[in-house]
C-alpha atoms as a PDB file:
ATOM      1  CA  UNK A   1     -24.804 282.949  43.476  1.00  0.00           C
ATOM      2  CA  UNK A   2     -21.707 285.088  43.612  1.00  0.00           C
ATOM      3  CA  UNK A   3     -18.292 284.864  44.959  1.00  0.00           C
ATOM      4  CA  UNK A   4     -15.995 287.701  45.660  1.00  0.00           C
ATOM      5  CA  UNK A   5     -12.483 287.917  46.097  1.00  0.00           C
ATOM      6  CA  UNK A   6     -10.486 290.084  48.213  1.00  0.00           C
ATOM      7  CA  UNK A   7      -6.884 290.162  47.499  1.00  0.00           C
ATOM      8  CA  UNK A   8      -4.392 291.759  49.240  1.00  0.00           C
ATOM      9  CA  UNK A   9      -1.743 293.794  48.381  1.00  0.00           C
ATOM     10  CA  UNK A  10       1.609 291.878  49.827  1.00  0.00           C
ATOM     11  CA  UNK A  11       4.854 294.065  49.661  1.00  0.00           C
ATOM     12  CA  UNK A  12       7.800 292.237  47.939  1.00  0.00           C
ATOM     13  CA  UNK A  13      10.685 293.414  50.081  1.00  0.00           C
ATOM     14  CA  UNK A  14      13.194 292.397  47.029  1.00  0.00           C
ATOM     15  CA  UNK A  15      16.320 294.063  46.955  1.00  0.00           C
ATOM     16  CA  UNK A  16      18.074 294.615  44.386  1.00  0.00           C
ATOM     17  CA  UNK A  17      20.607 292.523  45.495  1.00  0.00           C
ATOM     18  CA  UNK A  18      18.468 289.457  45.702  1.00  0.00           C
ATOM     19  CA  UNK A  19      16.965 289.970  41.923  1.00  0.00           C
ATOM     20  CA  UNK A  20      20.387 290.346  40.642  1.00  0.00           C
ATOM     21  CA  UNK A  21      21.398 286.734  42.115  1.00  0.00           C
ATOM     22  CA  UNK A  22      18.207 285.561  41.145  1.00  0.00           C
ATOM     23  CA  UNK A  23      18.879 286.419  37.292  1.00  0.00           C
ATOM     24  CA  UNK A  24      22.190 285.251  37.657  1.00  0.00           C
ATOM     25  CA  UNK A  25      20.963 281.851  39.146  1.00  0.00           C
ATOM     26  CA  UNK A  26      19.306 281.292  35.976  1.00  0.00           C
ATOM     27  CA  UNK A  27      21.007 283.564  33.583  1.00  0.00           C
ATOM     28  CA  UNK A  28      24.395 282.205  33.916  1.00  0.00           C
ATOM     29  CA  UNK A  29      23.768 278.382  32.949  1.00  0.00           C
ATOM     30  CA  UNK A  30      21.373 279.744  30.213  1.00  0.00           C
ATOM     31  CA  UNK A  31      23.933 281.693  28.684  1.00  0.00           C
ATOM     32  CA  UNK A  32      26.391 278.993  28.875  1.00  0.00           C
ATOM     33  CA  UNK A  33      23.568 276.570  27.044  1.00  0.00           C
ATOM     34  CA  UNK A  34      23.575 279.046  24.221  1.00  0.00           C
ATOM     35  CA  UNK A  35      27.209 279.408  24.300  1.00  0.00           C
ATOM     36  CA  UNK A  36      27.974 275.791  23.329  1.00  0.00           C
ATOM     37  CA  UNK A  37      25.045 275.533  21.339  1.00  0.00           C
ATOM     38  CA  UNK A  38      26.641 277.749  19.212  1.00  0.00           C
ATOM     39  CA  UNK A  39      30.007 276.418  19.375  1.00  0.00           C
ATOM     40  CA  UNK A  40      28.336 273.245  18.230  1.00  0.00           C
ATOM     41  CA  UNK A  41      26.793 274.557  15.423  1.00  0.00           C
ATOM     42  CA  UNK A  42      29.514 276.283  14.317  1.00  0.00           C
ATOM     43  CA  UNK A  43      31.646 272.974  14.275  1.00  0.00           C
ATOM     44  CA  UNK A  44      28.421 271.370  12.279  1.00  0.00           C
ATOM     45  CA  UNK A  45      29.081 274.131   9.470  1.00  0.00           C
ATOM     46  CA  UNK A  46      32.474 273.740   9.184  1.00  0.00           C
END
């Protein structure tokens, strides 16, 4: 017994707009988490 798949090919309208907002969504905040992790680390060495 075999199964086959059919995928289709679904066109990602994404411009490039959208991907930059997208990165910043999450790039911001995680660039602010390592920010003050290293702030606190530096304050732990000191």
């Amino acid at each position: 017994m075999s199964t086959t798949m059919q995928t289709t090919k679904s066109e990602a309208n994404t411009t490039p707009l959208q991907l930059a907002l997208a990165w910043s969504f999450a790039g911001i905040p995680l660039l602010a988490g390592v920010a003050q992790t290293l702030v606190n680390a530096i304050k732990l060495f000191h």
